[in-house]
C-alpha atoms as a PDB file:
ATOM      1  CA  UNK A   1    -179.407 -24.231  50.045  1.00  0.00           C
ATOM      2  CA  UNK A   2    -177.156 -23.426  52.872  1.00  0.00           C
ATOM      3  CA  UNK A   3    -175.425 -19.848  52.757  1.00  0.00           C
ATOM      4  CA  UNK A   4    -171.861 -20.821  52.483  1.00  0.00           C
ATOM      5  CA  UNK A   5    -169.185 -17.922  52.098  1.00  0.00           C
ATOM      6  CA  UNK A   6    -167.621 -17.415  49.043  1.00  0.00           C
ATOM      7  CA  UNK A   7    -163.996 -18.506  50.666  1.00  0.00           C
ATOM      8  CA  UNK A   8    -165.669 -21.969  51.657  1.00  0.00           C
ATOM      9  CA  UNK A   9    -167.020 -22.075  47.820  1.00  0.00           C
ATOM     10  CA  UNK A  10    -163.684 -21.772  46.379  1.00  0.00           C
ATOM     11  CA  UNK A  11    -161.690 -24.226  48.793  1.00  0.00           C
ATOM     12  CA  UNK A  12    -164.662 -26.763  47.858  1.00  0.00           C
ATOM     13  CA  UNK A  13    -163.930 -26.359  44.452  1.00  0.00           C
ATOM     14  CA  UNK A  14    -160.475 -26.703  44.596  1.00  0.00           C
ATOM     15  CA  UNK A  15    -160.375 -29.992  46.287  1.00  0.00           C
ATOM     16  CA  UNK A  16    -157.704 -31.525  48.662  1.00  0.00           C
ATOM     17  CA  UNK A  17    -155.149 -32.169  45.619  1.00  0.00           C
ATOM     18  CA  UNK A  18    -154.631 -28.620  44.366  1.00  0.00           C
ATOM     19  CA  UNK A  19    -155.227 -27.723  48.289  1.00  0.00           C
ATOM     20  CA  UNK A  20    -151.837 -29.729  48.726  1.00  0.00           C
ATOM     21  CA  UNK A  21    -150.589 -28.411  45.741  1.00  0.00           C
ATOM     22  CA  UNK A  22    -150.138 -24.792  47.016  1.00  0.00           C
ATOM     23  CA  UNK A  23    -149.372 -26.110  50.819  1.00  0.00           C
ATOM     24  CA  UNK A  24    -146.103 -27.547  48.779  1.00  0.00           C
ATOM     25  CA  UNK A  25    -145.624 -24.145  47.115  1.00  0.00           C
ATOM     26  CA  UNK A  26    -146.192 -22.445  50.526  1.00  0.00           C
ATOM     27  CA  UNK A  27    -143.926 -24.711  52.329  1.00  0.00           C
ATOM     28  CA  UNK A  28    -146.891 -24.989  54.977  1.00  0.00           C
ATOM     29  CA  UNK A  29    -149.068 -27.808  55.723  1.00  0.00           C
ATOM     30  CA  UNK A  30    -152.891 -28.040  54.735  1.00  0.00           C
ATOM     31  CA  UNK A  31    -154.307 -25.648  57.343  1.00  0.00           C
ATOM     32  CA  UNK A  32    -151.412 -23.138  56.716  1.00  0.00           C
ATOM     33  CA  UNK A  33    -152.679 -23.081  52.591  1.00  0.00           C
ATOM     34  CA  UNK A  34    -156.391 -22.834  53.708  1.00  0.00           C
ATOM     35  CA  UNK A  35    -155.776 -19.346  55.442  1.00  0.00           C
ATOM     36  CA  UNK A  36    -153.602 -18.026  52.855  1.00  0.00           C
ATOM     37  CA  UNK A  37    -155.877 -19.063  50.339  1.00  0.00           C
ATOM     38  CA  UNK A  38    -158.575 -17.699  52.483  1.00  0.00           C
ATOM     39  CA  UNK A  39    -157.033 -14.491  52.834  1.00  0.00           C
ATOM     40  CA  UNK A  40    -155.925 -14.034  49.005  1.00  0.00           C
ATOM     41  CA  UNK A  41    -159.672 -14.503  47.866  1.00  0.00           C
ATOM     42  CA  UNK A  42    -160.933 -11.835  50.053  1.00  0.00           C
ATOM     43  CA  UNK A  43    -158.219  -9.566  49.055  1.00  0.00           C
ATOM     44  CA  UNK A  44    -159.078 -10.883  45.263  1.00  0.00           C
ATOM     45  CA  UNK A  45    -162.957 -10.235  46.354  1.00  0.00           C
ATOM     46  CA  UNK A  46    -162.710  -6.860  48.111  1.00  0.00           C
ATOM     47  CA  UNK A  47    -160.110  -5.545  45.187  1.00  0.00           C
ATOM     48  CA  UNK A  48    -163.241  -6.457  42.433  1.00  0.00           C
ATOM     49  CA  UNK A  49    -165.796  -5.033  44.408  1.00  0.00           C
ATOM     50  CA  UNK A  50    -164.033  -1.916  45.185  1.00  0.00           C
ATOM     51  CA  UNK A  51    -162.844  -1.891  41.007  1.00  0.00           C
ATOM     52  CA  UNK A  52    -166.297  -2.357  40.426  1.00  0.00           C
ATOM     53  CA  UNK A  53    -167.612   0.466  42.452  1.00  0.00           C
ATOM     54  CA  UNK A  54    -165.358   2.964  40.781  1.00  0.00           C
ATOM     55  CA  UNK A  55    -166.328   5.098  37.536  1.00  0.00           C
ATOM     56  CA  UNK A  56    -163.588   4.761  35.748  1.00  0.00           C
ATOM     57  CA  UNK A  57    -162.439   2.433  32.946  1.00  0.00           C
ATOM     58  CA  UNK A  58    -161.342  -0.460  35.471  1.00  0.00           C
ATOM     59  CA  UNK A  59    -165.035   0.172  37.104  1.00  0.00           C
ATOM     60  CA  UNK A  60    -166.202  -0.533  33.371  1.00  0.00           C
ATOM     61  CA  UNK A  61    -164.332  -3.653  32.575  1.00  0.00           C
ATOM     62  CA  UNK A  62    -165.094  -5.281  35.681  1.00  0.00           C
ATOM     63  CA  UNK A  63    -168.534  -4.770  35.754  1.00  0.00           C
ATOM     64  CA  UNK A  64    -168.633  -5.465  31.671  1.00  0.00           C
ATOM     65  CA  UNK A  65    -166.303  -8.994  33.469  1.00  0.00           C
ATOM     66  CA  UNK A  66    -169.358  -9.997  36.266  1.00  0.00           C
ATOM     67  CA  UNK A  67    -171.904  -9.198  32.922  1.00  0.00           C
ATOM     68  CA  UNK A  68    -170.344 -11.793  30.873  1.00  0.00           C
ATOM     69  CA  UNK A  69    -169.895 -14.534  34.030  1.00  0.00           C
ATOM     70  CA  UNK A  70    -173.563 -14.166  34.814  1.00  0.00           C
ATOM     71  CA  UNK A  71    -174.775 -14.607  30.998  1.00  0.00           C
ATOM     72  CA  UNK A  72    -172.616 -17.945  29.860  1.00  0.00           C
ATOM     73  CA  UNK A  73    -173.185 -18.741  25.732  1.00  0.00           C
ATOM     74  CA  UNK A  74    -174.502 -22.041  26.129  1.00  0.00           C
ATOM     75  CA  UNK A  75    -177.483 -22.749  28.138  1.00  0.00           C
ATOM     76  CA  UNK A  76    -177.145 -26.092  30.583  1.00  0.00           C
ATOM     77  CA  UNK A  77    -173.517 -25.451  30.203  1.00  0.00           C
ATOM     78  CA  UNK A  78    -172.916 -26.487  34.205  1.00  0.00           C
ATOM     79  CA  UNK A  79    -174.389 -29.790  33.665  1.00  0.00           C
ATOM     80  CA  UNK A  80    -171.109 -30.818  31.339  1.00  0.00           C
ATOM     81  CA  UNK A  81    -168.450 -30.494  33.809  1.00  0.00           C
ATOM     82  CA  UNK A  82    -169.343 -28.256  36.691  1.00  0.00           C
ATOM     83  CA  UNK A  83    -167.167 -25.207  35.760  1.00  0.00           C
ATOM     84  CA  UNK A  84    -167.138 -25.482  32.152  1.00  0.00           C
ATOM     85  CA  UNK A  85    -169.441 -22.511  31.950  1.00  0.00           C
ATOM     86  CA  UNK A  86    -167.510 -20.120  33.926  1.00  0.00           C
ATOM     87  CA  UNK A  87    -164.832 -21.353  31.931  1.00  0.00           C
ATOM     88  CA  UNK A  88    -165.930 -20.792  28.693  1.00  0.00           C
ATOM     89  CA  UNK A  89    -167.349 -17.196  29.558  1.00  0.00           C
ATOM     90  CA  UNK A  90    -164.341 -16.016  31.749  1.00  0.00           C
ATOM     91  CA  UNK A  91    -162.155 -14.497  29.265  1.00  0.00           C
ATOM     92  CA  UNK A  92    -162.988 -11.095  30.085  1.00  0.00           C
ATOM     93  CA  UNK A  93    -162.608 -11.885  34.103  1.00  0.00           C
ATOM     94  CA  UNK A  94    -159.703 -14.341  33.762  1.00  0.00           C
ATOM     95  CA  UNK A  95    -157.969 -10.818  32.471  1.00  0.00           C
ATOM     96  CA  UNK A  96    -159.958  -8.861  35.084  1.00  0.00           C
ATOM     97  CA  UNK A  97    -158.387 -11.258  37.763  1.00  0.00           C
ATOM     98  CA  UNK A  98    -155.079 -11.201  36.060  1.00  0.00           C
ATOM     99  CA  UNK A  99    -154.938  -7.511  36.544  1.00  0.00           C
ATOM    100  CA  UNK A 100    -155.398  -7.728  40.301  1.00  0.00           C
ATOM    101  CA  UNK A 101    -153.144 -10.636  41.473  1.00  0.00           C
ATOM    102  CA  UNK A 102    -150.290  -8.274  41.189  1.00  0.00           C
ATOM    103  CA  UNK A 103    -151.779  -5.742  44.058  1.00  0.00           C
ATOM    104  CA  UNK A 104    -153.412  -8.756  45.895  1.00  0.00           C
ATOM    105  CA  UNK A 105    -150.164 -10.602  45.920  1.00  0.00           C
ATOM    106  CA  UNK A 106    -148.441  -7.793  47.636  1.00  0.00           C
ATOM    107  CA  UNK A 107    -151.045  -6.713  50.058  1.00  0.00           C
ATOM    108  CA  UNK A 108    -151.341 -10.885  51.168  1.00  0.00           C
ATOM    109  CA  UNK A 109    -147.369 -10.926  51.205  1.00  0.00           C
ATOM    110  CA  UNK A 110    -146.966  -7.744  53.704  1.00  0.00           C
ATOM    111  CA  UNK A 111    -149.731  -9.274  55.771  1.00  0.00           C
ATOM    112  CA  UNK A 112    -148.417 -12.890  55.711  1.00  0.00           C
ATOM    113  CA  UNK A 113    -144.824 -12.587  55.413  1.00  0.00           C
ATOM    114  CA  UNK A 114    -144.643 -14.993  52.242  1.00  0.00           C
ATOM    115  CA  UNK A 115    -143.297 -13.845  49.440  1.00  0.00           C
ATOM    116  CA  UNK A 116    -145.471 -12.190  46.540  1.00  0.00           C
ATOM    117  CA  UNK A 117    -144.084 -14.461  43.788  1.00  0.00           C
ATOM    118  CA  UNK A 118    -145.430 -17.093  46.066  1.00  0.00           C
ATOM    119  CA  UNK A 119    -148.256 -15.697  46.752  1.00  0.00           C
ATOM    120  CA  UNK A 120    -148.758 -14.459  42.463  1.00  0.00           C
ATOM    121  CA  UNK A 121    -148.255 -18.158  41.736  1.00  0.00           C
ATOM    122  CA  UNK A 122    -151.154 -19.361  43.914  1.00  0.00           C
ATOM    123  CA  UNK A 123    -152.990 -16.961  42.213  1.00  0.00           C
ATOM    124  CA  UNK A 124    -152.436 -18.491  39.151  1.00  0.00           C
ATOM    125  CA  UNK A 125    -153.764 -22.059  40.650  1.00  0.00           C
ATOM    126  CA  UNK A 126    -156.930 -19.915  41.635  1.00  0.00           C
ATOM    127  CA  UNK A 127    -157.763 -18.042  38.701  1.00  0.00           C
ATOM    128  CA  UNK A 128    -159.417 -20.663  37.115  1.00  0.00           C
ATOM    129  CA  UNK A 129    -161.145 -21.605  40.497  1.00  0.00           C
ATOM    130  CA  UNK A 130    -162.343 -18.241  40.815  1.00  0.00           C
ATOM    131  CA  UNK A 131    -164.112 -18.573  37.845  1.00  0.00           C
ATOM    132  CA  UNK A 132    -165.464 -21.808  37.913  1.00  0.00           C
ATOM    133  CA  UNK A 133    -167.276 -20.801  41.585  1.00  0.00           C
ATOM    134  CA  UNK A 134    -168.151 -16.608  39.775  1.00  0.00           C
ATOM    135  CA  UNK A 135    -169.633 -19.174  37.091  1.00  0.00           C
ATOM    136  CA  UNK A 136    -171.686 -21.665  39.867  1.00  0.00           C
ATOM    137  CA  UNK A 137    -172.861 -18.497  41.935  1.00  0.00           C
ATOM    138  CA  UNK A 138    -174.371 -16.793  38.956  1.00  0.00           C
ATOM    139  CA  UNK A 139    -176.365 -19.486  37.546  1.00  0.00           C
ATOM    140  CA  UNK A 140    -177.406 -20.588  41.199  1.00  0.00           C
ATOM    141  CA  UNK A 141    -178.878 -16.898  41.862  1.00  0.00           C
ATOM    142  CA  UNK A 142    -180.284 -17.576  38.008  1.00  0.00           C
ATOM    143  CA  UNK A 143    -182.093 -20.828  38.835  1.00  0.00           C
ATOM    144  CA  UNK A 144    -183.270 -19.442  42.898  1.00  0.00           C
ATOM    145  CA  UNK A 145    -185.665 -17.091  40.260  1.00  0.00           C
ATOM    146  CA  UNK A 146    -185.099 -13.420  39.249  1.00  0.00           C
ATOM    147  CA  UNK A 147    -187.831 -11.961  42.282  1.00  0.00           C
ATOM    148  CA  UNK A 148    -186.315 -13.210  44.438  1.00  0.00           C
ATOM    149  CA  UNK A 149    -184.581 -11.171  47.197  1.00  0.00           C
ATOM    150  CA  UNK A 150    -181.185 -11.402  48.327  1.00  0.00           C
ATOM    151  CA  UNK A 151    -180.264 -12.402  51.538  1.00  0.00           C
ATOM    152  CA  UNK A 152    -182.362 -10.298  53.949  1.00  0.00           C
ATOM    153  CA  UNK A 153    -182.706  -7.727  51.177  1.00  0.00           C
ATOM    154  CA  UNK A 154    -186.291  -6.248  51.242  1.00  0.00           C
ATOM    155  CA  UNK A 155    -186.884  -5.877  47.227  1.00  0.00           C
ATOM    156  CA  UNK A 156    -186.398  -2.433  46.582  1.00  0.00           C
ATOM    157  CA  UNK A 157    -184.043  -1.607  49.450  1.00  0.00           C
ATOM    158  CA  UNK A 158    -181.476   1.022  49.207  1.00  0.00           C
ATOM    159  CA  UNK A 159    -182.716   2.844  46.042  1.00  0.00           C
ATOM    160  CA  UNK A 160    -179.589   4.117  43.793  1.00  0.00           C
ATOM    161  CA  UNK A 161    -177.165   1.964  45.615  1.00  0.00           C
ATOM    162  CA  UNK A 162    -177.349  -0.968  42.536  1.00  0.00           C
ATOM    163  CA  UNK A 163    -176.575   1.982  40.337  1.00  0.00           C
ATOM    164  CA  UNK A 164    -177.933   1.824  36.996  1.00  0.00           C
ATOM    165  CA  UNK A 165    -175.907  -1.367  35.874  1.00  0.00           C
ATOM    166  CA  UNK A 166    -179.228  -3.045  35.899  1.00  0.00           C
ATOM    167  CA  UNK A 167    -178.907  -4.830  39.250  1.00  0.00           C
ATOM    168  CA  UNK A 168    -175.067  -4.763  39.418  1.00  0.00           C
ATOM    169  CA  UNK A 169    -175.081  -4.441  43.202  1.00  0.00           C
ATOM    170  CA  UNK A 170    -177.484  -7.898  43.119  1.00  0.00           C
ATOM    171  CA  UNK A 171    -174.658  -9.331  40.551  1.00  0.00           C
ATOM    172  CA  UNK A 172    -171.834  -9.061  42.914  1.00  0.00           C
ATOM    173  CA  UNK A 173    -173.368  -9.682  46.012  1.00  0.00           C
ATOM    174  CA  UNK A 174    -175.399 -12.788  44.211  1.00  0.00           C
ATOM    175  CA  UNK A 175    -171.259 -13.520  43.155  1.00  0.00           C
ATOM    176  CA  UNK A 176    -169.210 -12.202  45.828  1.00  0.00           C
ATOM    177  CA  UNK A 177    -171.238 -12.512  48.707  1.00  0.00           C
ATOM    178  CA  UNK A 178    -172.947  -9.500  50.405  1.00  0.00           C
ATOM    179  CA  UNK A 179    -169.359  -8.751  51.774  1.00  0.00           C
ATOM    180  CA  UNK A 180    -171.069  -7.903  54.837  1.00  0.00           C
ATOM    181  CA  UNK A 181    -169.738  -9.271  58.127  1.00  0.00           C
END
């Protein structure tokens, strides 16, 4: 399986027809939506990881979020529809997302110059994106077998730095991407 980034995951997933969907909300052309949908999923990624990292109550609900995406309800759930799964188990991150597209929308609207209702409604196309690809990740890191290590992770490797969420730190970076550049 070849390591693709979770950017390239999500513009696979949302195909060339919602691709030129946003490009006619952006007013830009196919290349021009790429990059800003490129650039609002890494501020969408970065804003979860850092949420999840924190110990408060949005450090809870996130991590509670990437819990319930990794453990759908139905088993063989992605062979009915690809995203179904992430679908059906994304109530909990749809509202997690929800709750960042308003920061992410003006962080990608200072850096881009379009403006952050523009920007909140592509967000809305993604959200369901986003979860389809959380949904594909997880059970792809599920069926590549429990032992196995991440990425260039020695097993083991940073002790304390998962935390105690019972391999959170695996979770996102099985999700997210190691983040890691």
């Amino acid at each position: 399986m070849s390591e693709s980034s979770f950017q390239d995951d999500v513009l696979t997933e949302l195909g060339d027809e919602k691709l030129t969907e946003i490009a006619g909300l952006l007013g830009t052309d196919a290349n021009g939506a790429r990059d800003t949908v490129a650039q609002t999923v890494g501020a969408m990624t970065g804003g979860l990881q850092e949420k999840a990292g924190a110990d408060d109550d949005d450090g809870v609900e996130v991590r509670q979020a990437f819990a319930e995406v990794a453990e759908p309800p139905l088993q063989g759930v992605a062979t009915l529809g690809g995203g179904l799964g992430g679908l059906l188990s994304g109530g909990m991150m749809a509202g997690v997302l929800a709750k960042v597209s308003k920061p992410v929308a003006n962080a990608v609207s200072k850096k881009t110059g379009i403006p952050a209702p523009t920007i909140a409604r592509v967000i809305e196309l993604l959200i369901p994106v986003l979860l389809a690809v959380f949904a594909k990740r997880a059970a792809a890191g599920k069926a590549a077998g429990a032992g196995a290590p991440t990425a260039g992770a020695a097993p083991g490797a940073a002790p304390g730095a998962a935390a105690e969420g019972g391999g959170l730190g695996d979770l996102l970076g099985q999700i997210l991407g190691s983040g890691k550049k």
